[in-house]
PDB file of N, CA and C in Angstrom:
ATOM      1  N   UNK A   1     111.310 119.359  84.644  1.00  0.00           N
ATOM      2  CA  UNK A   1     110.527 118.752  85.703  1.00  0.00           C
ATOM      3  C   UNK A   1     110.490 117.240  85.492  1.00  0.00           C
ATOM      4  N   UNK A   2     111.074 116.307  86.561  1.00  0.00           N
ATOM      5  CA  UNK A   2     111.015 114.833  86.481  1.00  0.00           C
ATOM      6  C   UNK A   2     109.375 114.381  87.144  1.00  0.00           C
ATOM      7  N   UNK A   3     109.248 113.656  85.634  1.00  0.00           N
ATOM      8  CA  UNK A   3     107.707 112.794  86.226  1.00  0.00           C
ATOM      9  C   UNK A   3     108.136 111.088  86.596  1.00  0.00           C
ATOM     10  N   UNK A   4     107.411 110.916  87.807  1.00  0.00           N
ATOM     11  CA  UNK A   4     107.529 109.993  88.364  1.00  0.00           C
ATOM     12  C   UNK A   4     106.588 109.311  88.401  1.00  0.00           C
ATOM     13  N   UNK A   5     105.960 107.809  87.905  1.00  0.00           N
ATOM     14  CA  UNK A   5     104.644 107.258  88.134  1.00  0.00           C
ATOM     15  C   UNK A   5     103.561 108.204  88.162  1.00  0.00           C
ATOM     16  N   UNK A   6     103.282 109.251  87.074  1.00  0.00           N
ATOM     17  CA  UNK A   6     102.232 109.680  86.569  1.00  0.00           C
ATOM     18  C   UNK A   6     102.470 110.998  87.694  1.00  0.00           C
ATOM     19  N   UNK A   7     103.395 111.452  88.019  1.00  0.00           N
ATOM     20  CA  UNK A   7     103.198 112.699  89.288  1.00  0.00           C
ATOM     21  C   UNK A   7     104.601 113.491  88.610  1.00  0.00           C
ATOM     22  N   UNK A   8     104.381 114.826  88.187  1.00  0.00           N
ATOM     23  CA  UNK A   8     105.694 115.697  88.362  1.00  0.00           C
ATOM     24  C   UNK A   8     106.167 116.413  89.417  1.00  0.00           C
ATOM     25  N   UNK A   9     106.925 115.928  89.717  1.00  0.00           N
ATOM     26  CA  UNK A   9     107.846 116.086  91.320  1.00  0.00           C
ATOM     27  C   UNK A   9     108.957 117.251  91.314  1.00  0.00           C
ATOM     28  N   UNK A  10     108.713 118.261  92.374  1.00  0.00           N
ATOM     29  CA  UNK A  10     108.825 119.269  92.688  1.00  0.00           C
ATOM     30  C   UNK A  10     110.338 119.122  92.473  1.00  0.00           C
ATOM     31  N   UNK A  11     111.545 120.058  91.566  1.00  0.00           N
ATOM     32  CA  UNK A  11     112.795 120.350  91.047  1.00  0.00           C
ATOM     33  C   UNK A  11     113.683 120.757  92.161  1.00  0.00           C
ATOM     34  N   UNK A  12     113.160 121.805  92.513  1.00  0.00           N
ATOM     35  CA  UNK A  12     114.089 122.263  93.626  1.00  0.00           C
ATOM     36  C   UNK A  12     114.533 121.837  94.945  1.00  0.00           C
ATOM     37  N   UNK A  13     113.553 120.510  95.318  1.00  0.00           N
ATOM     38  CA  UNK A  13     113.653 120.104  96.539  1.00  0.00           C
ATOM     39  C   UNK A  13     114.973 119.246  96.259  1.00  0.00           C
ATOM     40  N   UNK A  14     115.086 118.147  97.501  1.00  0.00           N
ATOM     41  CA  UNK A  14     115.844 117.336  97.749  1.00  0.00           C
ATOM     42  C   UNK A  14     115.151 116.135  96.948  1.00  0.00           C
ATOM     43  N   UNK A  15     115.681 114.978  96.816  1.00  0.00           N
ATOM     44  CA  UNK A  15     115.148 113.833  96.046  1.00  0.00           C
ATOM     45  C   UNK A  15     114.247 113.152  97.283  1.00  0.00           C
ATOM     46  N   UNK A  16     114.877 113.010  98.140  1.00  0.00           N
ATOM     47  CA  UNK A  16     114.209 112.042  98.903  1.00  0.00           C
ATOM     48  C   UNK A  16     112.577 113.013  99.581  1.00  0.00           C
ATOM     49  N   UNK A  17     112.827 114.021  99.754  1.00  0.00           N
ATOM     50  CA  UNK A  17     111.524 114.823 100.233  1.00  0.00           C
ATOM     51  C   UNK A  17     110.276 115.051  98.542  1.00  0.00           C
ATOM     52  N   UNK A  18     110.851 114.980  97.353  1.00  0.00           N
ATOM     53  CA  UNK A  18     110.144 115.322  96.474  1.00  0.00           C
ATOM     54  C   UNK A  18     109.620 113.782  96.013  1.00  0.00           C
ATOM     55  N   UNK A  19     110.251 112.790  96.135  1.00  0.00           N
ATOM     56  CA  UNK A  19     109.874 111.547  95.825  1.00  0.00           C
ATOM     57  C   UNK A  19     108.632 111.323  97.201  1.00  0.00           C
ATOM     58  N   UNK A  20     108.128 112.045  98.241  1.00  0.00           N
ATOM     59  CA  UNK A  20     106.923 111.922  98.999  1.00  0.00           C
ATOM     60  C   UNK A  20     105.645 112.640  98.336  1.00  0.00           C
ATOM     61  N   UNK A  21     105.889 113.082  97.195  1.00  0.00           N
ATOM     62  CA  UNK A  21     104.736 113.685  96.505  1.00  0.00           C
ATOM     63  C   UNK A  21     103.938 112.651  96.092  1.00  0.00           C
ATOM     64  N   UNK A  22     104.803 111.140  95.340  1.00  0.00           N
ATOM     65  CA  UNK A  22     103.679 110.561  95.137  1.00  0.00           C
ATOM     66  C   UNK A  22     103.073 109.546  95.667  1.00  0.00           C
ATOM     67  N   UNK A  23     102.062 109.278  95.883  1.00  0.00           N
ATOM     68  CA  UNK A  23     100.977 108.876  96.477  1.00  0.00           C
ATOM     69  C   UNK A  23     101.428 107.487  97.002  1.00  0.00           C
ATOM     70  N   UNK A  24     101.851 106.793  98.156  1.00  0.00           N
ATOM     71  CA  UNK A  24     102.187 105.514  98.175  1.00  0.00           C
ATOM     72  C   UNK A  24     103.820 105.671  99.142  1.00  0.00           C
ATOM     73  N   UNK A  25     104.562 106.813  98.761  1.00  0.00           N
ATOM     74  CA  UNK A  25     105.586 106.782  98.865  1.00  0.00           C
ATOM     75  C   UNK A  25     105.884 107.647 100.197  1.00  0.00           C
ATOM     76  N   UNK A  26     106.242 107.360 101.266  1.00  0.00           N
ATOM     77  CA  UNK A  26     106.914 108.447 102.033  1.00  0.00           C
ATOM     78  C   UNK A  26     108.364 108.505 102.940  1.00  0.00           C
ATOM     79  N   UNK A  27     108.771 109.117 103.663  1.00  0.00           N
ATOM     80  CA  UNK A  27     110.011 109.167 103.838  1.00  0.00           C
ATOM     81  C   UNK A  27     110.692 108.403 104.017  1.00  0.00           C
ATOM     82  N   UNK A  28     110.206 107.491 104.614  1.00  0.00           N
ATOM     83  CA  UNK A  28     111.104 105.793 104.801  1.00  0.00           C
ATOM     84  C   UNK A  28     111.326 105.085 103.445  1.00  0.00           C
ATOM     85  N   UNK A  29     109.988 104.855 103.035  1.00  0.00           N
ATOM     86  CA  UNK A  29     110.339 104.058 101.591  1.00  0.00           C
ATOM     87  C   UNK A  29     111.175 105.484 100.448  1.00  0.00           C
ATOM     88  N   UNK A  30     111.361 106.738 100.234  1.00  0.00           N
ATOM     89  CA  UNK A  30     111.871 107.119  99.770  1.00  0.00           C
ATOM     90  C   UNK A  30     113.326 107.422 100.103  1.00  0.00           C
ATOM     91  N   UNK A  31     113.734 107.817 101.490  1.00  0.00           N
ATOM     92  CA  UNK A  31     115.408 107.010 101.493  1.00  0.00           C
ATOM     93  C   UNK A  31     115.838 106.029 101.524  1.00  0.00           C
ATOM     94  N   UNK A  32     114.488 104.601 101.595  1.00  0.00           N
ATOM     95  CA  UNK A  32     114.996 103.505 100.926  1.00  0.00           C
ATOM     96  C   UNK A  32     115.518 103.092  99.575  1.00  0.00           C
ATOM     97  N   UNK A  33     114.448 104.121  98.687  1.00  0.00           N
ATOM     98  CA  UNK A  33     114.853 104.019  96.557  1.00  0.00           C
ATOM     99  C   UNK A  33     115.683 104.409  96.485  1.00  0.00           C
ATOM    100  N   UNK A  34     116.823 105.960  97.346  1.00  0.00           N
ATOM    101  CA  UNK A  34     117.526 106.558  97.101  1.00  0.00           C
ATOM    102  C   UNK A  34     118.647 105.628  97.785  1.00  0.00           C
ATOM    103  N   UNK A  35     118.870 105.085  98.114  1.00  0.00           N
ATOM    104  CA  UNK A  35     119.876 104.236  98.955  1.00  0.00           C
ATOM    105  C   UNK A  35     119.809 102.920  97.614  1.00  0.00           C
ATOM    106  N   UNK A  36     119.140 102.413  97.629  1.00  0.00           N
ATOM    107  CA  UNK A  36     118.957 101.275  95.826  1.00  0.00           C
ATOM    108  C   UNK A  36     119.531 101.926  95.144  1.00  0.00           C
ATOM    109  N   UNK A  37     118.999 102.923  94.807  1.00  0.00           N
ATOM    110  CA  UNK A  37     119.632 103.493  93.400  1.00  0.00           C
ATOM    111  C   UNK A  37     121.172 104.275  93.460  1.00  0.00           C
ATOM    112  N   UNK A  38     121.366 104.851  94.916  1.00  0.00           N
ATOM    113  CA  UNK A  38     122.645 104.863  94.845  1.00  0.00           C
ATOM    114  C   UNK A  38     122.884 106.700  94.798  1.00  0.00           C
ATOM    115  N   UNK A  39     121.712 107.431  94.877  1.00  0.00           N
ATOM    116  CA  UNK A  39     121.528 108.851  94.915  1.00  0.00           C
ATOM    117  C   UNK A  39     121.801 109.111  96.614  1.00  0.00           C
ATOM    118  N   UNK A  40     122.840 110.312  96.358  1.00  0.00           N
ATOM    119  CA  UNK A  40     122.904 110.950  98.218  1.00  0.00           C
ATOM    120  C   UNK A  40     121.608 111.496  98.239  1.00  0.00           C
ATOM    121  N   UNK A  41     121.362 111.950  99.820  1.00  0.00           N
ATOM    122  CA  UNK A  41     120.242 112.098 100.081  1.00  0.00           C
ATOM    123  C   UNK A  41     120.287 113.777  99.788  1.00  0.00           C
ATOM    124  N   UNK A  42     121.636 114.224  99.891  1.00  0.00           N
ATOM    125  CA  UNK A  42     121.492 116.063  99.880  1.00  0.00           C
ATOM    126  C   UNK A  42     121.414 116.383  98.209  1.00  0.00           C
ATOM    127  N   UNK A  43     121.183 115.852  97.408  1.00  0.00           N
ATOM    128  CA  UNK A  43     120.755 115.905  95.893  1.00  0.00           C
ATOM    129  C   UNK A  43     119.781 116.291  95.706  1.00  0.00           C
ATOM    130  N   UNK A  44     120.218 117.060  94.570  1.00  0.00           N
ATOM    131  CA  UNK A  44     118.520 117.856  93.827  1.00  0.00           C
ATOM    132  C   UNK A  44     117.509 117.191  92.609  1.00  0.00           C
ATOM    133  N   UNK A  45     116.717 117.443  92.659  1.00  0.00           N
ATOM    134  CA  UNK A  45     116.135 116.713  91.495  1.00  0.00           C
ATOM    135  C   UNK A  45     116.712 117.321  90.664  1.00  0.00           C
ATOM    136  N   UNK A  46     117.075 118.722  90.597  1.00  0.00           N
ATOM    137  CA  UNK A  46     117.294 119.435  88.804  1.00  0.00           C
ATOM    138  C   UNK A  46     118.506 118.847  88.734  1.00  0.00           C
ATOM    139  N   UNK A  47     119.380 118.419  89.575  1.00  0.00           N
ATOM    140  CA  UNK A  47     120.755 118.180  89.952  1.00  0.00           C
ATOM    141  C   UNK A  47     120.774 116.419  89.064  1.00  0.00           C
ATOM    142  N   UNK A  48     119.793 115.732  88.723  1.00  0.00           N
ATOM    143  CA  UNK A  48     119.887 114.412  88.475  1.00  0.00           C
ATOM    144  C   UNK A  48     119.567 114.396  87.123  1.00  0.00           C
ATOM    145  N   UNK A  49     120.625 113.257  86.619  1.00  0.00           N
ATOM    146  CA  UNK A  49     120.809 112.823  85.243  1.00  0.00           C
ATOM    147  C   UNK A  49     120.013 112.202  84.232  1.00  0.00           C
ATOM    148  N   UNK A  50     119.309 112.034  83.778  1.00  0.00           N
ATOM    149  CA  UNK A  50     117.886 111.124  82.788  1.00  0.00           C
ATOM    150  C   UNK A  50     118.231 109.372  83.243  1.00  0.00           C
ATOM    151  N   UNK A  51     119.503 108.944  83.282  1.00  0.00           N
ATOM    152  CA  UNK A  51     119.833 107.646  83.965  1.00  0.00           C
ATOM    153  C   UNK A  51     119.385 107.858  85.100  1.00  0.00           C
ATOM    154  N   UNK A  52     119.719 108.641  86.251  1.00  0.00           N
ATOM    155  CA  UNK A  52     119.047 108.607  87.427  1.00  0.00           C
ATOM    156  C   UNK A  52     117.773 108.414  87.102  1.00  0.00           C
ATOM    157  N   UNK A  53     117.362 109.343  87.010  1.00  0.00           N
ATOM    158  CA  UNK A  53     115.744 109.261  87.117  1.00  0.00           C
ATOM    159  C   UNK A  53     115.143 107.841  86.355  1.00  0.00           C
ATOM    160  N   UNK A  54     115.823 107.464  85.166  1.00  0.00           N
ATOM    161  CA  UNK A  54     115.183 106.368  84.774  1.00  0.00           C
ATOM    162  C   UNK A  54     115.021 105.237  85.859  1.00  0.00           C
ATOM    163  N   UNK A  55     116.627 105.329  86.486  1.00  0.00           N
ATOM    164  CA  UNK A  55     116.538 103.946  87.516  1.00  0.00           C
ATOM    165  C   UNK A  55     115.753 104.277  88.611  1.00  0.00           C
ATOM    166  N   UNK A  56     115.873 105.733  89.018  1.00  0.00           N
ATOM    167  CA  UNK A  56     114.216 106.044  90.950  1.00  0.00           C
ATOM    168  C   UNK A  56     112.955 105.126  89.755  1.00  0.00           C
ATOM    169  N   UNK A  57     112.526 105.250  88.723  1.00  0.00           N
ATOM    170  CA  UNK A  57     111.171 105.119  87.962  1.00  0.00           C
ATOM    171  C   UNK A  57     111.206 103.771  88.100  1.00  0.00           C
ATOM    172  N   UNK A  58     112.444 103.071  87.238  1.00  0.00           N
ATOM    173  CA  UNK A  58     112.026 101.179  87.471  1.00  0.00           C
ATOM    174  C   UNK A  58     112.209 100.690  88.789  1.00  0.00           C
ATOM    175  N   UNK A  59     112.548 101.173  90.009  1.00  0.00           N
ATOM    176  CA  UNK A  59     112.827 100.918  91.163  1.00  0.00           C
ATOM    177  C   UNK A  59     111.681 101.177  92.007  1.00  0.00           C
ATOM    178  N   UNK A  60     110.772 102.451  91.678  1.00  0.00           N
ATOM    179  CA  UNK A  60     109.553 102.451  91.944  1.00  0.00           C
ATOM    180  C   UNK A  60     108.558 101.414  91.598  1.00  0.00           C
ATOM    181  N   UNK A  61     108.255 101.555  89.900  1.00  0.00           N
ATOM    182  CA  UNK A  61     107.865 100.402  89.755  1.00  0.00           C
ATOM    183  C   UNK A  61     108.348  98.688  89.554  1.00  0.00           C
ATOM    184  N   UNK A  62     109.268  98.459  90.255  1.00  0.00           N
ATOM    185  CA  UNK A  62     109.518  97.231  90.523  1.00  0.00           C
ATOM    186  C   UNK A  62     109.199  96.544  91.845  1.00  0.00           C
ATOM    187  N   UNK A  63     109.466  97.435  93.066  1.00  0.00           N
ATOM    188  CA  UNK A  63     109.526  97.417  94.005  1.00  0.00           C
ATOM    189  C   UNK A  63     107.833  97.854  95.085  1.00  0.00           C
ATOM    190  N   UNK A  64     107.212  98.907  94.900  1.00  0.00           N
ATOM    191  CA  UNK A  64     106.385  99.661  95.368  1.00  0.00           C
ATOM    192  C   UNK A  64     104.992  99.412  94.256  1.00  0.00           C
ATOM    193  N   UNK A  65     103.938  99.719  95.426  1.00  0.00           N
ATOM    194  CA  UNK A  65     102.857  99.832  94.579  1.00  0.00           C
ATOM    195  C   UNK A  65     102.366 101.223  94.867  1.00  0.00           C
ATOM    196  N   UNK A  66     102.033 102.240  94.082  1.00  0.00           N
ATOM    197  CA  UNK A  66     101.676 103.457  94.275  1.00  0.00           C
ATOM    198  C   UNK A  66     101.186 104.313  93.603  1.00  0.00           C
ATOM    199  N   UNK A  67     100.561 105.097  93.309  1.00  0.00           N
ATOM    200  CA  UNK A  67      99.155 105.916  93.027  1.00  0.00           C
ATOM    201  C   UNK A  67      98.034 104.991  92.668  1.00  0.00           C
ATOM    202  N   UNK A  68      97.555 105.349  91.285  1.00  0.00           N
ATOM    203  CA  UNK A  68      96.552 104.776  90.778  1.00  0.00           C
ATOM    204  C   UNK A  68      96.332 103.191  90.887  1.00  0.00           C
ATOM    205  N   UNK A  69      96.823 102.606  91.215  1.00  0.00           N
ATOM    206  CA  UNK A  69      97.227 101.073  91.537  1.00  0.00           C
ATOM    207  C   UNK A  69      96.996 100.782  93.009  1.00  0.00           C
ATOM    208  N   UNK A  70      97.678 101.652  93.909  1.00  0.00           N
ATOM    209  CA  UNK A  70      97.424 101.810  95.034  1.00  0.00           C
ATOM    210  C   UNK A  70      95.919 102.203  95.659  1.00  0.00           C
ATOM    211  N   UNK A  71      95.521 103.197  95.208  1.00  0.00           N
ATOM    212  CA  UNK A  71      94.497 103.761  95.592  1.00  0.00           C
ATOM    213  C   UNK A  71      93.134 102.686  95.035  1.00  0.00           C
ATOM    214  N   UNK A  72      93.168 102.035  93.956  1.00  0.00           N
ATOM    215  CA  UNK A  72      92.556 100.948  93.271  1.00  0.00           C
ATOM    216  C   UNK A  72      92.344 100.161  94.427  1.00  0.00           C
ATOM    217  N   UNK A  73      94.010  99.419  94.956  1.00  0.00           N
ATOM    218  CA  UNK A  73      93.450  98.461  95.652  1.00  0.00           C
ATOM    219  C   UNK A  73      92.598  98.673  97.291  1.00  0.00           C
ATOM    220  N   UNK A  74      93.230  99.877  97.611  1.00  0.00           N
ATOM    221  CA  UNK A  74      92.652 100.608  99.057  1.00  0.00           C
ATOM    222  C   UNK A  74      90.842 100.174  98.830  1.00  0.00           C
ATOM    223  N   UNK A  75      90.757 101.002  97.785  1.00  0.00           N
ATOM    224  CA  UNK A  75      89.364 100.964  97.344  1.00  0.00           C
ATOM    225  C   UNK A  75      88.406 100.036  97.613  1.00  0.00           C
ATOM    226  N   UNK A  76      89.209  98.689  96.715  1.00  0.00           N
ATOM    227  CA  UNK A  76      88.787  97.595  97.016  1.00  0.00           C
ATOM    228  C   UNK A  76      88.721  96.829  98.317  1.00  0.00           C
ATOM    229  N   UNK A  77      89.505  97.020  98.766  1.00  0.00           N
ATOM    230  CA  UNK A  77      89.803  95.973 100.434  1.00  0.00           C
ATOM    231  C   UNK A  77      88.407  96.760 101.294  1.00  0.00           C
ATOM    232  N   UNK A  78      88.229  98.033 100.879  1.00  0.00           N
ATOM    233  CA  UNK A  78      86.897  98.597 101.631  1.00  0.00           C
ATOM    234  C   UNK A  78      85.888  98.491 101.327  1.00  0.00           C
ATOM    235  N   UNK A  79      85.643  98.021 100.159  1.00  0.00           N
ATOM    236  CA  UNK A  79      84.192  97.616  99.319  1.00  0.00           C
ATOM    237  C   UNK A  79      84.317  96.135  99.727  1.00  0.00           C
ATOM    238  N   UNK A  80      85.318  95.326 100.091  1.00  0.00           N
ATOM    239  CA  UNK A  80      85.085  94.034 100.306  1.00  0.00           C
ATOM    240  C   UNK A  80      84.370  94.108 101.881  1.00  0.00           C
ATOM    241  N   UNK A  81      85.255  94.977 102.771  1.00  0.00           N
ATOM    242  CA  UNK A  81      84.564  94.935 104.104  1.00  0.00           C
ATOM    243  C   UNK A  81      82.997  95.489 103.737  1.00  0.00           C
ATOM    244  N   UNK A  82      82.404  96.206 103.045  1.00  0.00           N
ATOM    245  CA  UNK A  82      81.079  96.997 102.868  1.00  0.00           C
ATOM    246  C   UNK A  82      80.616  95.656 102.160  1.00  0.00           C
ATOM    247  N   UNK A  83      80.672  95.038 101.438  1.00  0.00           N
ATOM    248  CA  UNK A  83      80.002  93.882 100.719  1.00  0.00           C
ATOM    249  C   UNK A  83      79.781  93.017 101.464  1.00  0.00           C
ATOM    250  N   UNK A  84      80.950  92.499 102.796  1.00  0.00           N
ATOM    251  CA  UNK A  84      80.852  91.665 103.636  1.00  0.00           C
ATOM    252  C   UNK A  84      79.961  91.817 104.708  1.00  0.00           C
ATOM    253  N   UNK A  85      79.368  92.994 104.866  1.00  0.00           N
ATOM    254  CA  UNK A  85      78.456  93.609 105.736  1.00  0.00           C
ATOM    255  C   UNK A  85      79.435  93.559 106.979  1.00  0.00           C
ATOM    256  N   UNK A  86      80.414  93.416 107.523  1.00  0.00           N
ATOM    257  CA  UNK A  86      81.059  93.377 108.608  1.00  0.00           C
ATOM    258  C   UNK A  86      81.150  94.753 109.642  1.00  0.00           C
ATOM    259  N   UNK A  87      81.398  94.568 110.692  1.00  0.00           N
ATOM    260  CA  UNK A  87      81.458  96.009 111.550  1.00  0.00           C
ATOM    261  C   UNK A  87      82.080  97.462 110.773  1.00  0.00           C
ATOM    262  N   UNK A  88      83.141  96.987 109.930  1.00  0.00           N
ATOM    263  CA  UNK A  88      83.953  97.848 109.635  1.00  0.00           C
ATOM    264  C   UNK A  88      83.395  98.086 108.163  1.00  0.00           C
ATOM    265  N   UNK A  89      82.645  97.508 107.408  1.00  0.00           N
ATOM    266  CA  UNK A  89      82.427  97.878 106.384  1.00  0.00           C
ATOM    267  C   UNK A  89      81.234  98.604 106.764  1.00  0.00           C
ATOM    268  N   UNK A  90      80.590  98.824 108.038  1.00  0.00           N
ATOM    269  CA  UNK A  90      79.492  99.176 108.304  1.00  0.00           C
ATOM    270  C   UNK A  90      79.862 100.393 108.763  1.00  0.00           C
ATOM    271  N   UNK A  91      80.277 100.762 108.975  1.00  0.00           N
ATOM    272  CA  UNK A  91      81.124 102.527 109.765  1.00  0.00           C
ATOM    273  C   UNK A  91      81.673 102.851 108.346  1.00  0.00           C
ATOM    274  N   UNK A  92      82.388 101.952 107.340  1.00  0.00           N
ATOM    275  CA  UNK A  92      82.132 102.923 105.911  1.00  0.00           C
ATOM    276  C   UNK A  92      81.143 103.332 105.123  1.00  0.00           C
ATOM    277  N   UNK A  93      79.903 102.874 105.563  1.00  0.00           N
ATOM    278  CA  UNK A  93      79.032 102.942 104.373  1.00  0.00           C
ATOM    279  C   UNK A  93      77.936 103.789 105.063  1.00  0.00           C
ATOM    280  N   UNK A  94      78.474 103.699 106.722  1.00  0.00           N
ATOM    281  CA  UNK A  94      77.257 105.005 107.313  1.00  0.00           C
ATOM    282  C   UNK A  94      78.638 106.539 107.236  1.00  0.00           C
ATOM    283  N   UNK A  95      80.096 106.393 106.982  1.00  0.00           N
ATOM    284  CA  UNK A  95      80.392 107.386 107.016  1.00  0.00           C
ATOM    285  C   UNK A  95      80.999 107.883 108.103  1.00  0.00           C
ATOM    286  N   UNK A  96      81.101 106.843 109.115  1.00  0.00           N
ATOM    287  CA  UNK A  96      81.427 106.715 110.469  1.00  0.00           C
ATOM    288  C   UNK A  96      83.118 106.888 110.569  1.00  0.00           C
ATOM    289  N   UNK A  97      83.807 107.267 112.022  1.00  0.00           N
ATOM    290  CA  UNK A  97      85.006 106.180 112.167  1.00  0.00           C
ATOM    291  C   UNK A  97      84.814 104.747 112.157  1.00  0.00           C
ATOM    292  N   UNK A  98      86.132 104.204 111.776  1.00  0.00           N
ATOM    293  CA  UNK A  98      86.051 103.018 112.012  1.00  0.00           C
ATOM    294  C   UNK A  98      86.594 102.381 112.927  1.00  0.00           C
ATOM    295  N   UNK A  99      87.915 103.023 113.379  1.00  0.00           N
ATOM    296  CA  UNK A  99      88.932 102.477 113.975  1.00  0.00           C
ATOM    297  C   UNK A  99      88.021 102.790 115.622  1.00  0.00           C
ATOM    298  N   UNK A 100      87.410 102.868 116.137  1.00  0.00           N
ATOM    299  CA  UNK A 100      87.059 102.984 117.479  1.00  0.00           C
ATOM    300  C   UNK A 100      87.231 104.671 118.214  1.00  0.00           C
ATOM    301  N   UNK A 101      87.069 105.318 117.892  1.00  0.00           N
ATOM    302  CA  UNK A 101      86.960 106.567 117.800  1.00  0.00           C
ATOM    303  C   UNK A 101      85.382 106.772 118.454  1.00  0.00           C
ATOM    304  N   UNK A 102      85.737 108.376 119.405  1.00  0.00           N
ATOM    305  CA  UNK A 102      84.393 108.498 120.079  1.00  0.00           C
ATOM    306  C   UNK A 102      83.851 109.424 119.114  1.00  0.00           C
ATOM    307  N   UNK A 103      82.117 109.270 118.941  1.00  0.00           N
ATOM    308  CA  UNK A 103      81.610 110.252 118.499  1.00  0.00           C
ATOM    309  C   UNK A 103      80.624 111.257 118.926  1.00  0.00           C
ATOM    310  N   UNK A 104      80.555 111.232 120.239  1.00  0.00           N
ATOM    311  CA  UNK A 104      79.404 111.924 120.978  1.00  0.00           C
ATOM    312  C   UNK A 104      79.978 113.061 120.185  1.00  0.00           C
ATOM    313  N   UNK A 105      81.792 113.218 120.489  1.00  0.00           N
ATOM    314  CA  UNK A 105      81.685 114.955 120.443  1.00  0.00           C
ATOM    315  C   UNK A 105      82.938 114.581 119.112  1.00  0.00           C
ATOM    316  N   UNK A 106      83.500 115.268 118.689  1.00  0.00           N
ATOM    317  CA  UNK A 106      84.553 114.911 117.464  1.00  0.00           C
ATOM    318  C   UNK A 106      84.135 114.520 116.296  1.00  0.00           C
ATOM    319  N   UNK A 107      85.166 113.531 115.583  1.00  0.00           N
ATOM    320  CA  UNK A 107      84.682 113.224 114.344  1.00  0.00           C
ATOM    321  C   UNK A 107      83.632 113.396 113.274  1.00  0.00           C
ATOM    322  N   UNK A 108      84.381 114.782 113.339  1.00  0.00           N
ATOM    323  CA  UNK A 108      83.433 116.053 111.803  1.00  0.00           C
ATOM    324  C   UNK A 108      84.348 115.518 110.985  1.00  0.00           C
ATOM    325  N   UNK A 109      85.715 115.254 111.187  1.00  0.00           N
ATOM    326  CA  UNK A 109      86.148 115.191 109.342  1.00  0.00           C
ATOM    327  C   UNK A 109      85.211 113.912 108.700  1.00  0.00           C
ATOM    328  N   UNK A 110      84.807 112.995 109.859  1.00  0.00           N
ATOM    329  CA  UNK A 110      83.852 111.777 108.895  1.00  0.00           C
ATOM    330  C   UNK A 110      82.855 112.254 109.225  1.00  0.00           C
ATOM    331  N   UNK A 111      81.973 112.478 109.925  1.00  0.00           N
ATOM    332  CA  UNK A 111      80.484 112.968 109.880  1.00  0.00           C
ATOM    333  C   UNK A 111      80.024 114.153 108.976  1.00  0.00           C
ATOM    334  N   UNK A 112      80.981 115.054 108.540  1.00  0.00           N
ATOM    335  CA  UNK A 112      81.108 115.904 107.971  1.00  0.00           C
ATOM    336  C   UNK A 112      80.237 117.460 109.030  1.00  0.00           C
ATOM    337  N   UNK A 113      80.225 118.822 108.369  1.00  0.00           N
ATOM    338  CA  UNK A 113      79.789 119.626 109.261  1.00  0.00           C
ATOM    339  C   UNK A 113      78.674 119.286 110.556  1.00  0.00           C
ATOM    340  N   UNK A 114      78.274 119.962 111.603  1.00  0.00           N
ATOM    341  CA  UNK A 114      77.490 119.760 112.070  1.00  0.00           C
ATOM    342  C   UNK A 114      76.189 120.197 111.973  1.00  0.00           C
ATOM    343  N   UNK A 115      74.853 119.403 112.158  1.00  0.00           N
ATOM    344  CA  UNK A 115      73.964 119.749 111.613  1.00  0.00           C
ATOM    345  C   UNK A 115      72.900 120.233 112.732  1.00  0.00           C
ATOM    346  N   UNK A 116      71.925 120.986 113.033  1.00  0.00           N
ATOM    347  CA  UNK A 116      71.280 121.672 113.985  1.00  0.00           C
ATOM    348  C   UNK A 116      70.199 120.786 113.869  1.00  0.00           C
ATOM    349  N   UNK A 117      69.846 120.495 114.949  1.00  0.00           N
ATOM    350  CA  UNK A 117      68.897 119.556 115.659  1.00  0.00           C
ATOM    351  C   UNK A 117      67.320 120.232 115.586  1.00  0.00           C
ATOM    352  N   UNK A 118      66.343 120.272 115.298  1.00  0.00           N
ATOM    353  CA  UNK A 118      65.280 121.021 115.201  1.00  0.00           C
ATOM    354  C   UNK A 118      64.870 120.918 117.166  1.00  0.00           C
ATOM    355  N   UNK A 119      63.841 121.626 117.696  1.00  0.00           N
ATOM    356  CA  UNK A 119      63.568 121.353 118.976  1.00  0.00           C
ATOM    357  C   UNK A 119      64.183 121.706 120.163  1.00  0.00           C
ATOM    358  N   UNK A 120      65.644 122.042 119.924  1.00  0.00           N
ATOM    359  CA  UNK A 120      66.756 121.259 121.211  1.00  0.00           C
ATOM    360  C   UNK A 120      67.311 123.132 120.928  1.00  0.00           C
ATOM    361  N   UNK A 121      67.652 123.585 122.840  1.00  0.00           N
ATOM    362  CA  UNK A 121      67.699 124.883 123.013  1.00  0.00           C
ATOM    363  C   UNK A 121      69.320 124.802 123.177  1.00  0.00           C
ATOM    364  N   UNK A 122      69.736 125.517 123.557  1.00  0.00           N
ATOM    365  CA  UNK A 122      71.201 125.590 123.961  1.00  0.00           C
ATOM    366  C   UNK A 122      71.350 125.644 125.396  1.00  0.00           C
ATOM    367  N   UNK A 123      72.096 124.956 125.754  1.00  0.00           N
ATOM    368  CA  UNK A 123      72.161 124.869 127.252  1.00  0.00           C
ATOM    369  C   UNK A 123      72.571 125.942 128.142  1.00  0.00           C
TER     370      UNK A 123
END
């Protein structure tokens, strides 16, 4: 099993679909590494050599920022809007959408379940 930037990436797939496992990376920027490094795209991971894989790894990290690094800085750019008190840091910190999204009716994956109103009958 080839580990990639802290992620072990699925053997049997193709390179370019198993290099979307980790966090940062998806199909565009991964037939971009595989095109750098010089791997066809119909290749297997079990199919690749310890040189391969060394060069997808420094090509990742030379090029890309991704997982734990990534997710670090996400983090941050949203604690700066929440620190800044700004509109958008304000829909993170109540839990809201941010992007302009309606909420009369929708947005449970951010509001989370719905909660029953004490008083109020069913129509």
């Amino acid at each position: 099993m080839a580990r990639i930037a802290g992620v072990n990436i699925p053997t049997q797939k193709r390179v370019e679909i198993s290099l979307t496992y980790i966090h940062g990376i998806g199909r565009r920027k991964a037939s971009d590494i595989c095109k750098t490094v010089g791997i066809p795209s119909e290749r297997r991971v079990n199919e690749l050599t310890d040189d391969e894989v060394v060069r997808i790894r420094e090509a990742i990290d030379r090029e890309h920022l991704v997982e734990g690094d990534l997710r670090r800085e996400v983090a941050m750019n949203v604690k700066r809007l929440m620190d800044l008190g700004c509109y958008r840091g304000m829909r993170h910190r109540k839990g809201l959408p941010v992007n302009g999204q309606r909420t009369h009716t929708n947005a449970r994956t951010r509001k989370g379940p719905a909660r029953p109103i004490a008083g109020r009958k069913k129509a």
